[in-house]
N, C-alpha and C. Protein backbone atom coordinates (compact mmCIF):
# COMPACT_ATOMS: atom_id res chain seq x y z
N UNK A 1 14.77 8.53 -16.68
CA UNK A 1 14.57 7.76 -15.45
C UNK A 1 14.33 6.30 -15.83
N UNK A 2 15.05 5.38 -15.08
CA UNK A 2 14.16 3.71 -14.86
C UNK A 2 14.00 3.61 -14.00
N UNK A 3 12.77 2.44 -14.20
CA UNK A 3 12.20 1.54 -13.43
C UNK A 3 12.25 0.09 -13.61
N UNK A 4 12.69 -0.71 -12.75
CA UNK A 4 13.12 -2.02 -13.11
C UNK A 4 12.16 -2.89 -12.44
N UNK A 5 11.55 -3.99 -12.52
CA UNK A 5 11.41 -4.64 -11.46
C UNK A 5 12.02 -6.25 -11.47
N UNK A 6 12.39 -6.14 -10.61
CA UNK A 6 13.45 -7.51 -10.29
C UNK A 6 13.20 -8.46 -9.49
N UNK A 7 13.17 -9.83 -9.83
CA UNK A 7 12.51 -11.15 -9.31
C UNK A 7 13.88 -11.40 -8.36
N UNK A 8 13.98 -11.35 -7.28
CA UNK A 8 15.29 -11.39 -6.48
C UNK A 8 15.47 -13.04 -6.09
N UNK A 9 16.04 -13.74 -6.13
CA UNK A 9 16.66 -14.97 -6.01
C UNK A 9 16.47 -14.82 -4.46
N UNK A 10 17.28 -15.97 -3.74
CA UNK A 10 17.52 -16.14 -2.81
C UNK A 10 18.59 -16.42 -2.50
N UNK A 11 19.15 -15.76 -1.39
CA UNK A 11 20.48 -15.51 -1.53
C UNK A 11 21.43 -14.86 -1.55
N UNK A 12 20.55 -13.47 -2.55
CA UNK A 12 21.48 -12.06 -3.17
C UNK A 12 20.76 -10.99 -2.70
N UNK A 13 22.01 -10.55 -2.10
CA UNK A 13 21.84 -9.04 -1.00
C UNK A 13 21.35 -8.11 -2.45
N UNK A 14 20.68 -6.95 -1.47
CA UNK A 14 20.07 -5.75 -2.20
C UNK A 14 20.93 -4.34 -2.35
N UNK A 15 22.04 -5.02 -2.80
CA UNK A 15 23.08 -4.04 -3.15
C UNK A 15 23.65 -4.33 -4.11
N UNK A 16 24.63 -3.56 -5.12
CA UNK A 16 25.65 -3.87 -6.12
C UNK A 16 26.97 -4.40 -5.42
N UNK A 17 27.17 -3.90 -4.34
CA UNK A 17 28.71 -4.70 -4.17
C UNK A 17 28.53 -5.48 -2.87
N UNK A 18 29.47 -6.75 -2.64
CA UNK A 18 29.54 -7.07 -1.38
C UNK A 18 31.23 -7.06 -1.41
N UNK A 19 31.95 -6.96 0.20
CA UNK A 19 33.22 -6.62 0.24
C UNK A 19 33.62 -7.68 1.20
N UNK A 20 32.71 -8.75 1.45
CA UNK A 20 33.43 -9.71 2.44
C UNK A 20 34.23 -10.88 1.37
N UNK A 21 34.95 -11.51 2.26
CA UNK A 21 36.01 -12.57 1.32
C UNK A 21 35.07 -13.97 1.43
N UNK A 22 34.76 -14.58 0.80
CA UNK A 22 34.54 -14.36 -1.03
C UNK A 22 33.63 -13.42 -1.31
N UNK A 23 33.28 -12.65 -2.09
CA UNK A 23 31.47 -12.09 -1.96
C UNK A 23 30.45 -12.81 -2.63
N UNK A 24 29.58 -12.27 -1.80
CA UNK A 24 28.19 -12.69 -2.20
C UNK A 24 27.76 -12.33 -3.46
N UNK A 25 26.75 -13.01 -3.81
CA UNK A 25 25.47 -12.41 -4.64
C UNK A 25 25.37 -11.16 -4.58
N UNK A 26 25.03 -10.53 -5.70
CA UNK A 26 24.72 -9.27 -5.48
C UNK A 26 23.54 -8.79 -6.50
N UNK A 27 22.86 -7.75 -6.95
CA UNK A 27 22.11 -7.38 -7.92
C UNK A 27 22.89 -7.21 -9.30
N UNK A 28 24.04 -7.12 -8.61
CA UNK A 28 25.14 -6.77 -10.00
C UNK A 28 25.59 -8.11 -10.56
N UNK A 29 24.97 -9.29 -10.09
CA UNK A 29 25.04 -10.20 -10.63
C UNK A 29 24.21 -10.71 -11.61
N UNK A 30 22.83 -9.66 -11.71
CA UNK A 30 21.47 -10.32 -12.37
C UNK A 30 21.31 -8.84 -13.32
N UNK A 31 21.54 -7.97 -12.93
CA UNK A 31 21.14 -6.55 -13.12
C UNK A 31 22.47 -5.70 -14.08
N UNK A 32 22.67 -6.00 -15.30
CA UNK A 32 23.51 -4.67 -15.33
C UNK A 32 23.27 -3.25 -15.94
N UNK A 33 22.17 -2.49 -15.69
CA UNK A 33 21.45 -1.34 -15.86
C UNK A 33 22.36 -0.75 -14.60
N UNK A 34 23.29 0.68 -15.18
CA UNK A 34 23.85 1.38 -14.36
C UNK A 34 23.13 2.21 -13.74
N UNK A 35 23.09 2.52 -12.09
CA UNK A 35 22.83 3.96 -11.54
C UNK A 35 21.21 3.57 -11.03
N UNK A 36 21.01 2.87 -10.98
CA UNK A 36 19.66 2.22 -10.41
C UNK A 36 20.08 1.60 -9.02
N UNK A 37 19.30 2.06 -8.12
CA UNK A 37 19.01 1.48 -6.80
C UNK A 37 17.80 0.55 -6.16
N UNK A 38 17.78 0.13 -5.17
CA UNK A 38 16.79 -0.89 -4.64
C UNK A 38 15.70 0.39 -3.80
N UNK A 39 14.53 0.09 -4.29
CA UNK A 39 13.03 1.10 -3.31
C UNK A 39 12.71 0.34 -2.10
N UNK A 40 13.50 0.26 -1.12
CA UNK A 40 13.57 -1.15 0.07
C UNK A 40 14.49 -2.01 -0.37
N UNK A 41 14.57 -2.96 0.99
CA UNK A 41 15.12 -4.49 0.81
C UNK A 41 14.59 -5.07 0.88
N UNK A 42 14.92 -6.35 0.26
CA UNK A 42 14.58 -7.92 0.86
C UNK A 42 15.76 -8.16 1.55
N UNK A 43 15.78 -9.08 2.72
CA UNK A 43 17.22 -9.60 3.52
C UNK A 43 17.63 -10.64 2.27
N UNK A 44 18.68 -11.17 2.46
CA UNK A 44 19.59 -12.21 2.06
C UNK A 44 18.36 -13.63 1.51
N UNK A 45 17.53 -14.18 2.94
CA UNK A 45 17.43 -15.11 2.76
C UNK A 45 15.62 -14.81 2.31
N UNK A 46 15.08 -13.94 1.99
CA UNK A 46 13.87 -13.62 1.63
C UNK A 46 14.20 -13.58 0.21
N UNK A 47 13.07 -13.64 -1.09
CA UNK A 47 13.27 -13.48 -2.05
C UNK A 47 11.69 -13.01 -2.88
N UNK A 48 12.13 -11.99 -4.08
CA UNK A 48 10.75 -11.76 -4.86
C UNK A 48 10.71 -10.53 -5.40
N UNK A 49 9.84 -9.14 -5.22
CA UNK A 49 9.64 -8.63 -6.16
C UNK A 49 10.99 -6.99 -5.34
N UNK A 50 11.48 -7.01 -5.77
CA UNK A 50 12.22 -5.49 -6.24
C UNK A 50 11.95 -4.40 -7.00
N UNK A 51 12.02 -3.42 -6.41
CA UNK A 51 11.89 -2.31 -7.68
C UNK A 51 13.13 -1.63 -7.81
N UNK A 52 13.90 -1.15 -8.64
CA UNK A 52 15.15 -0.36 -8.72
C UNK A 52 14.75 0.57 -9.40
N UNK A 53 15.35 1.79 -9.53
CA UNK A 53 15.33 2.99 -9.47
C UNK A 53 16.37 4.21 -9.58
N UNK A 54 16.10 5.07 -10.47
CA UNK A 54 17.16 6.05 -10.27
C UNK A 54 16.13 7.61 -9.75
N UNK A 55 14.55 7.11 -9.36
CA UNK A 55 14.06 8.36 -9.37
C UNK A 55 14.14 8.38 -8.17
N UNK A 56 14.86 9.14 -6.98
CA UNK A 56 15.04 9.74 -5.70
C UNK A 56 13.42 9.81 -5.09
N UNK A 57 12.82 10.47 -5.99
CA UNK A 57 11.11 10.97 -5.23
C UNK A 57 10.81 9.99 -5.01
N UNK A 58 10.41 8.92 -5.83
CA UNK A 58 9.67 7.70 -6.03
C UNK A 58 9.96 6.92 -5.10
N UNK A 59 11.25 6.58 -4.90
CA UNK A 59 11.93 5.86 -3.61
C UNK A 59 11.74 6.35 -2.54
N UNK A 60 12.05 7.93 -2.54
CA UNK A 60 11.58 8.31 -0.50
C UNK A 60 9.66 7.94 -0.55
N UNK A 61 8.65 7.78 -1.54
CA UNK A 61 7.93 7.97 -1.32
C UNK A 61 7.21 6.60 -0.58
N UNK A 62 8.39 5.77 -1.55
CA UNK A 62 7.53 4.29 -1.04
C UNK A 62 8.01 3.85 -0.42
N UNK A 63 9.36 4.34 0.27
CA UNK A 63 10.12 3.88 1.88
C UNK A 63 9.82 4.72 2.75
N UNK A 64 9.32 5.97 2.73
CA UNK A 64 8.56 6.65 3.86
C UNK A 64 7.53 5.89 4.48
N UNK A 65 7.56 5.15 5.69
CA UNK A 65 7.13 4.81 6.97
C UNK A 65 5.20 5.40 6.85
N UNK A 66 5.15 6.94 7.09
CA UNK A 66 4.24 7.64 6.62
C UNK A 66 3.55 7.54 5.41
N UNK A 67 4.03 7.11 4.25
CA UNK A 67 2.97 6.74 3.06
C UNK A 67 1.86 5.19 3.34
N UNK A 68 2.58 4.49 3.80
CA UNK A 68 1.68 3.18 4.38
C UNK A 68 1.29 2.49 3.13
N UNK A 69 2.57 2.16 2.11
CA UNK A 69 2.43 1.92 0.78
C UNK A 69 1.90 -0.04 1.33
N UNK A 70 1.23 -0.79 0.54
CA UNK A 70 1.34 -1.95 0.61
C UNK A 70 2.15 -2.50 -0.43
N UNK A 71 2.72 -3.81 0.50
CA UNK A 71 3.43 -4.93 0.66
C UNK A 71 2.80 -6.54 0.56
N UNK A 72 2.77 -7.40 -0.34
CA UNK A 72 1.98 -8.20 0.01
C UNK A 72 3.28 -10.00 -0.54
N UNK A 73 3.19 -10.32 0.74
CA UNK A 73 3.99 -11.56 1.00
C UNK A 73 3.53 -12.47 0.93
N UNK A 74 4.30 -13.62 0.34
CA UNK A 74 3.39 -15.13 0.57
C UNK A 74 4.32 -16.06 1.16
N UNK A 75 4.18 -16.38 2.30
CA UNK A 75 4.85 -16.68 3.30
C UNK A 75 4.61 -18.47 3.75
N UNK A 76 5.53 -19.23 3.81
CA UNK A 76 5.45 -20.41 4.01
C UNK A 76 5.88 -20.58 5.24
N UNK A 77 5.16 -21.22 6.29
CA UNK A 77 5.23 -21.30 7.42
C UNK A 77 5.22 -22.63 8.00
N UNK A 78 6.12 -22.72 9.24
CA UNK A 78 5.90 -24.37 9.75
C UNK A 78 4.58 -24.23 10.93
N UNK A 79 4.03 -25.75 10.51
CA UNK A 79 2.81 -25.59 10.81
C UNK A 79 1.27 -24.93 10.01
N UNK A 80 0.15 -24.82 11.17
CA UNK A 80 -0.97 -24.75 10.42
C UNK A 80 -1.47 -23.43 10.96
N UNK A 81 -1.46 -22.27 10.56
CA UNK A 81 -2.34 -20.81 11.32
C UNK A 81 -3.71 -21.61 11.51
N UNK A 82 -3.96 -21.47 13.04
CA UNK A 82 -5.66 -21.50 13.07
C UNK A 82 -6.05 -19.91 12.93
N UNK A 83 -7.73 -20.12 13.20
CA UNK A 83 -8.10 -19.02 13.27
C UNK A 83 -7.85 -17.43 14.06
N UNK A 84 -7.51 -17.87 15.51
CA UNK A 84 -6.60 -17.16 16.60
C UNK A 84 -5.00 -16.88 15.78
N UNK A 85 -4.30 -17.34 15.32
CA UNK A 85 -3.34 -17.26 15.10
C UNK A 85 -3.80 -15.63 13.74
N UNK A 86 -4.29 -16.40 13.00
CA UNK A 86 -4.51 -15.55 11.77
C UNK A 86 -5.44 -13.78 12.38
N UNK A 87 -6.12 -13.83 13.56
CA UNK A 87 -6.55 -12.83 13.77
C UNK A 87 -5.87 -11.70 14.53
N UNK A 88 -4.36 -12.96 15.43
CA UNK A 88 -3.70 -11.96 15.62
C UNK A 88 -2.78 -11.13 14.76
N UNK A 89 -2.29 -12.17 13.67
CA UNK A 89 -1.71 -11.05 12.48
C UNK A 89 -2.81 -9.97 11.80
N UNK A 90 -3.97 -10.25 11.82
CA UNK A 90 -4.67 -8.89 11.48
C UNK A 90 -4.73 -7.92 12.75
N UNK A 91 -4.61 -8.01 13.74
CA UNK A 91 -5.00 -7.22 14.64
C UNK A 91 -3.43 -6.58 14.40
N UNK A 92 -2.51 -7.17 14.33
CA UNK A 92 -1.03 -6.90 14.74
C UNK A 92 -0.21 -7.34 15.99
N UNK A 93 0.79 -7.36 16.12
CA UNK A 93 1.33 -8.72 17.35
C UNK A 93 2.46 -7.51 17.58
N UNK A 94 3.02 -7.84 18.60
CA UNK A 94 3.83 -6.78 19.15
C UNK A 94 5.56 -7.35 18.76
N UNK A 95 6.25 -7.03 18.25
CA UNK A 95 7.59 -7.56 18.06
C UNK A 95 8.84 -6.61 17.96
N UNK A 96 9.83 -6.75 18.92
CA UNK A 96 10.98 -6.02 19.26
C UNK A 96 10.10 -4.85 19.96
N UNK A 97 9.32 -4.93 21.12
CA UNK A 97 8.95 -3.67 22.11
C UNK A 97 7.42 -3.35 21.14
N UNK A 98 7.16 -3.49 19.88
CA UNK A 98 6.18 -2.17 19.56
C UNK A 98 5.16 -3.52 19.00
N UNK A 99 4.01 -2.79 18.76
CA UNK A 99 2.62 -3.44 17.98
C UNK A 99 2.83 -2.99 16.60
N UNK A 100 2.78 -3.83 15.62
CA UNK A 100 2.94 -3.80 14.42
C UNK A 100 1.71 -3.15 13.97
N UNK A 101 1.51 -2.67 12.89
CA UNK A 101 -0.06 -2.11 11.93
C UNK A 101 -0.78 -3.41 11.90
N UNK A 102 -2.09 -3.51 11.62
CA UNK A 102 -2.75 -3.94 11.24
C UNK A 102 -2.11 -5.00 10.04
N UNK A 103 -2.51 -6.39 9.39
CA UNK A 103 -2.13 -6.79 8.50
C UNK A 103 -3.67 -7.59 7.97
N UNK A 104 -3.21 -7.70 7.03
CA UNK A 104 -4.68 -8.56 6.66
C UNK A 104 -3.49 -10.04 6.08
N UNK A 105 -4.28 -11.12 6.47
CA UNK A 105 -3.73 -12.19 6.50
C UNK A 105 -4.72 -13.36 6.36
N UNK A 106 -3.98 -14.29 5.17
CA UNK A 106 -5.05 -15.55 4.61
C UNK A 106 -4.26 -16.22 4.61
N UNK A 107 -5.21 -18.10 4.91
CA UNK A 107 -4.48 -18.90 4.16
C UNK A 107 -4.57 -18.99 2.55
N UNK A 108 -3.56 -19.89 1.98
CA UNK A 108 -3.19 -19.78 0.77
C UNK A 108 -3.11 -21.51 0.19
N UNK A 109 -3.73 -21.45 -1.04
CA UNK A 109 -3.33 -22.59 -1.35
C UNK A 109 -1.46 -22.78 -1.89
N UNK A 110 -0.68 -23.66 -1.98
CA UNK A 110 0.31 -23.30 -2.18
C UNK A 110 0.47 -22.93 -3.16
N UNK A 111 1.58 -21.62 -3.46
CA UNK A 111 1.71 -20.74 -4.86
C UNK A 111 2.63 -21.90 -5.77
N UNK A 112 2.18 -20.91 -7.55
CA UNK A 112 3.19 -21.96 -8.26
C UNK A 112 4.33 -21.09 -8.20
N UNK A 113 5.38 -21.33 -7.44
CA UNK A 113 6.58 -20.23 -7.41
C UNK A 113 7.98 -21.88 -8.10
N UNK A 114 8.42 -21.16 -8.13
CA UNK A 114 10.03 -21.66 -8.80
C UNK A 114 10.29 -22.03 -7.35
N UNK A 115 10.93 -23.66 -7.90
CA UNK A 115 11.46 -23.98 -6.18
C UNK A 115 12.98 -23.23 -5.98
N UNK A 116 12.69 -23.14 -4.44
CA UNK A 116 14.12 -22.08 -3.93
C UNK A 116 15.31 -23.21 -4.30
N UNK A 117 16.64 -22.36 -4.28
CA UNK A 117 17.72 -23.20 -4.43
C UNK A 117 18.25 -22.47 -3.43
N UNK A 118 19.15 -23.19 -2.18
CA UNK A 118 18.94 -24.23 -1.90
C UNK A 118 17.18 -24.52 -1.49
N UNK A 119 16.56 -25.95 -1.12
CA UNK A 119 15.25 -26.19 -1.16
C UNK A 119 14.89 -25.68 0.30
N UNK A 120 14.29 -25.80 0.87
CA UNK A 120 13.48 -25.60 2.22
C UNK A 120 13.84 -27.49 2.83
N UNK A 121 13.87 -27.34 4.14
CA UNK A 121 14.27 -28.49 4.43
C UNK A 121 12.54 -28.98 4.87
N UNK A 122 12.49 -30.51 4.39
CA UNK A 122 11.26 -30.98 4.35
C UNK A 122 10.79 -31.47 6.13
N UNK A 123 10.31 -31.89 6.52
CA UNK A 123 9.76 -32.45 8.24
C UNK A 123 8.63 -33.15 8.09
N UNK A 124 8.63 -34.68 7.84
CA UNK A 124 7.61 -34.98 7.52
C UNK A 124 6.33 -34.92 9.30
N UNK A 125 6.99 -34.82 10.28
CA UNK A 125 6.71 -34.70 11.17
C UNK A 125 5.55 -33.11 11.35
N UNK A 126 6.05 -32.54 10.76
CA UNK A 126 5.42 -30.97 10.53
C UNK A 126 4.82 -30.20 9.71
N UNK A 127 3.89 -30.57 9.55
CA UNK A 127 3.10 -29.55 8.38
C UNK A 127 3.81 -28.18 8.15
N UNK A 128 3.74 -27.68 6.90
CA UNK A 128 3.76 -26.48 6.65
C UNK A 128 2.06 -25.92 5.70
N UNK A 129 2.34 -24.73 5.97
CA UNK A 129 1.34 -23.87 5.20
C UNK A 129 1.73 -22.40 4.49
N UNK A 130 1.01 -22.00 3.31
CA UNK A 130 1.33 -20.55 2.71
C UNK A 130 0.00 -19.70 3.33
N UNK A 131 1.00 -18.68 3.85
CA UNK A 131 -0.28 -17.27 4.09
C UNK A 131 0.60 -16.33 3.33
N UNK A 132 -0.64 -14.97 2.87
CA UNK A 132 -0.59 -14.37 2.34
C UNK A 132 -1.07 -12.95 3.30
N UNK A 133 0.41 -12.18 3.29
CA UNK A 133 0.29 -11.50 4.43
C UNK A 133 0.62 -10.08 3.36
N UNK A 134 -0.72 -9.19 4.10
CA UNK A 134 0.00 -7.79 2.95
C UNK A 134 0.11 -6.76 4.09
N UNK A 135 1.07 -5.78 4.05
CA UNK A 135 1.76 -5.00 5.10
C UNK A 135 1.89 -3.57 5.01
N UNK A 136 1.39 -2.91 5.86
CA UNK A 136 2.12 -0.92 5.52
C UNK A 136 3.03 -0.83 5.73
N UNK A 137 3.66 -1.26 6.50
CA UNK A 137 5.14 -0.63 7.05
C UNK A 137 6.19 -2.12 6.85
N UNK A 138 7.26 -1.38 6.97
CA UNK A 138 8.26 -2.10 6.60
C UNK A 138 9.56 -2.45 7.87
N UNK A 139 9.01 -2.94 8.70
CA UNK A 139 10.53 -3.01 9.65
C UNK A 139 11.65 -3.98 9.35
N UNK A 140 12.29 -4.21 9.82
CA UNK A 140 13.61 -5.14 9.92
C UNK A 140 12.97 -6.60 9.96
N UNK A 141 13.33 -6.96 8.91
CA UNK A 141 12.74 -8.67 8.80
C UNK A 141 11.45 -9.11 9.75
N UNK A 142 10.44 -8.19 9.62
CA UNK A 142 8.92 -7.99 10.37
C UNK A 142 7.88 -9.06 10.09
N UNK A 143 8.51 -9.55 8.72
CA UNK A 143 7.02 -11.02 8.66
C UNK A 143 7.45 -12.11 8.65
N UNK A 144 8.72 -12.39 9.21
CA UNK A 144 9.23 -13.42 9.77
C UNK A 144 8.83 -13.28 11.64
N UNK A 145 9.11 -12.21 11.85
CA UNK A 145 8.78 -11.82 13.44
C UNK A 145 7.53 -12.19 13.41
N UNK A 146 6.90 -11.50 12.92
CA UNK A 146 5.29 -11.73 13.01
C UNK A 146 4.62 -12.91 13.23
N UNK A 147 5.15 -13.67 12.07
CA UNK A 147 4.86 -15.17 12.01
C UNK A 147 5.71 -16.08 13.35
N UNK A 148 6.60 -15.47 13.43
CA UNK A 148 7.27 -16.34 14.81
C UNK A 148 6.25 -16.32 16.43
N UNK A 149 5.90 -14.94 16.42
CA UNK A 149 5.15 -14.20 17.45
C UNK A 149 4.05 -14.70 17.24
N UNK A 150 3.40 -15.12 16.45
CA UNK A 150 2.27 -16.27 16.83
C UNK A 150 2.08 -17.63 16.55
N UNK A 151 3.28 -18.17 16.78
CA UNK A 151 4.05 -19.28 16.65
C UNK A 151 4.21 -20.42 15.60
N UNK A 152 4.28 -19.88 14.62
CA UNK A 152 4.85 -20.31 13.28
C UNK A 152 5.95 -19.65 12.66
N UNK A 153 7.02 -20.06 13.01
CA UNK A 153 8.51 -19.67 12.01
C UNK A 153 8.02 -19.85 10.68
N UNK A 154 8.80 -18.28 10.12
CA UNK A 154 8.74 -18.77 8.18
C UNK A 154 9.56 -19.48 8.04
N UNK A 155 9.05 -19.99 7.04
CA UNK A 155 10.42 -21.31 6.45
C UNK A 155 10.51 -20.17 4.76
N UNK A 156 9.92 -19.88 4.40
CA UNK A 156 10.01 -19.27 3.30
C UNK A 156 9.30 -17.98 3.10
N UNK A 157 9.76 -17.00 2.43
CA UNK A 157 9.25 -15.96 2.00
C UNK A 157 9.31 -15.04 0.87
N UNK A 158 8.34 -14.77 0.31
CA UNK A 158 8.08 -14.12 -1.01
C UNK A 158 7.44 -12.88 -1.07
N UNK A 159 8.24 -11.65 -1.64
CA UNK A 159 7.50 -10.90 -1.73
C UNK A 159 7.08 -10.49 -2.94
N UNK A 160 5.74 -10.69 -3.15
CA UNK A 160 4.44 -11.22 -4.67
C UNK A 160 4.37 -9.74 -5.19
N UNK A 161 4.00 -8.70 -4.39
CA UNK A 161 3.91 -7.14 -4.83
C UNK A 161 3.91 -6.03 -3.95
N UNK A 162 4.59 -5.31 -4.53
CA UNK A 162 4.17 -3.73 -4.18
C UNK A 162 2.94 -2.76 -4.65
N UNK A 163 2.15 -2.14 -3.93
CA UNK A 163 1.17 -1.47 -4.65
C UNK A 163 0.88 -2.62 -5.91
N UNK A 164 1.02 -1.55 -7.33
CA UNK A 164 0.21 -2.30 -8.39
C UNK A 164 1.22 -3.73 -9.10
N UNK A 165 2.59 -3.36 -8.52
CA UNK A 165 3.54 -4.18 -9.23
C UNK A 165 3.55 -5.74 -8.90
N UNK A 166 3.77 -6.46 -9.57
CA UNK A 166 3.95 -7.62 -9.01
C UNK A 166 5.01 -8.89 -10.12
N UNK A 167 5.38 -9.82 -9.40
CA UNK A 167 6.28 -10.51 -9.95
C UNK A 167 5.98 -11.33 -10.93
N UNK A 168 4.43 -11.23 -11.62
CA UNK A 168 3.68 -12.39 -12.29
C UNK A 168 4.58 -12.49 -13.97
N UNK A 169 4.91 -13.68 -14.04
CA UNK A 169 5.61 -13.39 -15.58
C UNK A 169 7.37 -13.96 -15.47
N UNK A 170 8.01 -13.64 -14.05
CA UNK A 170 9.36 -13.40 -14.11
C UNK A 170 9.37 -14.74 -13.25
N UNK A 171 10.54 -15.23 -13.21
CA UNK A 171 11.59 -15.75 -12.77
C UNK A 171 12.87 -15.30 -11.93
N UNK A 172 13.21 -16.25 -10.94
CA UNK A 172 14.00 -15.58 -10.09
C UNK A 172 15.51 -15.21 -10.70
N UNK A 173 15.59 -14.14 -10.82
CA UNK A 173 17.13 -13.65 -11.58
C UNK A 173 16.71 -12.83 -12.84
N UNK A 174 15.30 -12.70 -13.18
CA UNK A 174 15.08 -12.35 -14.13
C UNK A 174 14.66 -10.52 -13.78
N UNK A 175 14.66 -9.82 -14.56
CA UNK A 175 14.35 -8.74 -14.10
C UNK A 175 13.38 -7.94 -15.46
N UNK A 176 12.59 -6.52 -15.49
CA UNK A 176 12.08 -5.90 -16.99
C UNK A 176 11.90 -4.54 -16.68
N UNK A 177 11.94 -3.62 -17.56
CA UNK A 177 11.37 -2.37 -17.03
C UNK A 177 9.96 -2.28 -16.66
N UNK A 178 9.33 -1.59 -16.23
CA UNK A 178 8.43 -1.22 -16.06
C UNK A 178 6.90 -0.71 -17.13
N UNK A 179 5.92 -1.39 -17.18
CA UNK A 179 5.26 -0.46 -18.68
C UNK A 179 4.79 0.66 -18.63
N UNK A 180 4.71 1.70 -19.39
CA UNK A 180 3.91 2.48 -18.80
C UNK A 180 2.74 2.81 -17.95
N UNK A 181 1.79 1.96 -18.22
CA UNK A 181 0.35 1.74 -17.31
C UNK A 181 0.96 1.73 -16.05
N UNK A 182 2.00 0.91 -15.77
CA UNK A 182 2.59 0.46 -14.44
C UNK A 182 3.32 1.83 -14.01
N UNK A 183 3.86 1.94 -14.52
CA UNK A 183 4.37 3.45 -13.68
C UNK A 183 3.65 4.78 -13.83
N UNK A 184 2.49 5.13 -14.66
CA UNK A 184 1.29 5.61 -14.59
C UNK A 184 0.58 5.65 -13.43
N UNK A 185 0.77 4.07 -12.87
CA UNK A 185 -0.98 3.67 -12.19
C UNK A 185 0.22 3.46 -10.62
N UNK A 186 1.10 3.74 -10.65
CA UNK A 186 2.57 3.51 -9.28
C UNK A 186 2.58 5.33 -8.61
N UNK A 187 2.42 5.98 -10.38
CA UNK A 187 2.56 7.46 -9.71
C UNK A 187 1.53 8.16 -9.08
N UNK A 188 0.47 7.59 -9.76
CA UNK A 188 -0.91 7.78 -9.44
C UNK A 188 -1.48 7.49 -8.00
N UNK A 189 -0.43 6.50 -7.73
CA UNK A 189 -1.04 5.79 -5.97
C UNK A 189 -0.14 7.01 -5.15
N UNK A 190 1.07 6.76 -5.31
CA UNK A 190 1.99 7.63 -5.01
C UNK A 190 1.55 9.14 -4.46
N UNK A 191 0.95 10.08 -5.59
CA UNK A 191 0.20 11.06 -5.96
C UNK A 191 -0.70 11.06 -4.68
N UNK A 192 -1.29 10.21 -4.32
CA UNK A 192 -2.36 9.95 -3.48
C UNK A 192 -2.14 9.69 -1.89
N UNK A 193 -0.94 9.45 -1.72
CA UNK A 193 -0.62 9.37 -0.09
C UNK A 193 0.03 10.40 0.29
């Protein structure tokens, strides 16, 4: 079995192939370890930590809805979260019909991350800020919603870790297996939900 974890660029879909004319980015552009899959997505324009995989269990366990694995994002936003803003992402905000889980949500001083290519467009007119949003569930581009729904659009987004994993060390495009402790202390959480 592997375990990969992969610093995802921005940009490159969470698949090996794309079939539109020209194609995109892909993992098979950064990644060539055969027979490994993505444990979730990131969309296109999100970027950060991946896990790939050839173990089937491991993957339904931490995309099952029902495990309530955490997710933890660092999210650059236009504008400033006040306090109201930040309590409704802990309480949860309702987006596409439903109330999201609970989130726990901080401000952040800004992270040292690798600047995106292309950059974030600057506004000197508009503050931005980093929160650090960690999540159970996983919907369809949900902490961009989130953040919109209490009225700060992301301008950027990172996802820092899963459970115990996290991106500390890598670079975007860069990818490593897993150490043992780490997939020890992954099966161990796992084990537990």
């Amino acid at each position: 079995m592997r375990y990969l974890l992969f610093y995802k660029p921005f940009g490159v879909l969470t698949q090996f192939t794309d079939r539109t004319v020209p194609p995109r980015p892909t993992l098979a552009d950064h990644v060539t370890v055969k027979g490994v899959y993505a444990a979730g997505r990131l969309d296109a324009d999100s970027e950060g930590l991946l896990l790939l995989t050839d173990d089937g269990r491991l993957k339904h366990r931490l995309l099952e809805p029902a495990f309530a694995h955490r997710r933890t994002y660092w999210v650059q936003v236009e504008g400033v979260p006040d306090s109201t803003a930040l309590d409704k992402l802990r309480d949860g905000v309702v987006v596409q019909g439903s109330k999201t889980r609970p989130a726990e949500a901080r401000l952040i001083p800004d992270p040292a991350l690798a600047p995106r290519i292309p950059p974030i467009r600057f506004r000197a007119a508009i503050p931005a800020a980093w929160l650090e949003l960690t999540l159970t569930e996983g919907r369809n581009r949900q902490v961009r919603r989130m953040t919109a729904a209490v009225g700060h659009p992301t301008l950027r987004l990172v996802r820092w870790s899963m459970e115990n994993l996290t991106i500390a060390g890598l670079s975007p495009g860069q990818w490593r297996d897993l150490t043992p402790e780490e997939l020890r202390t992954l099966r161990r959480i796992i084990r537990g939900s």
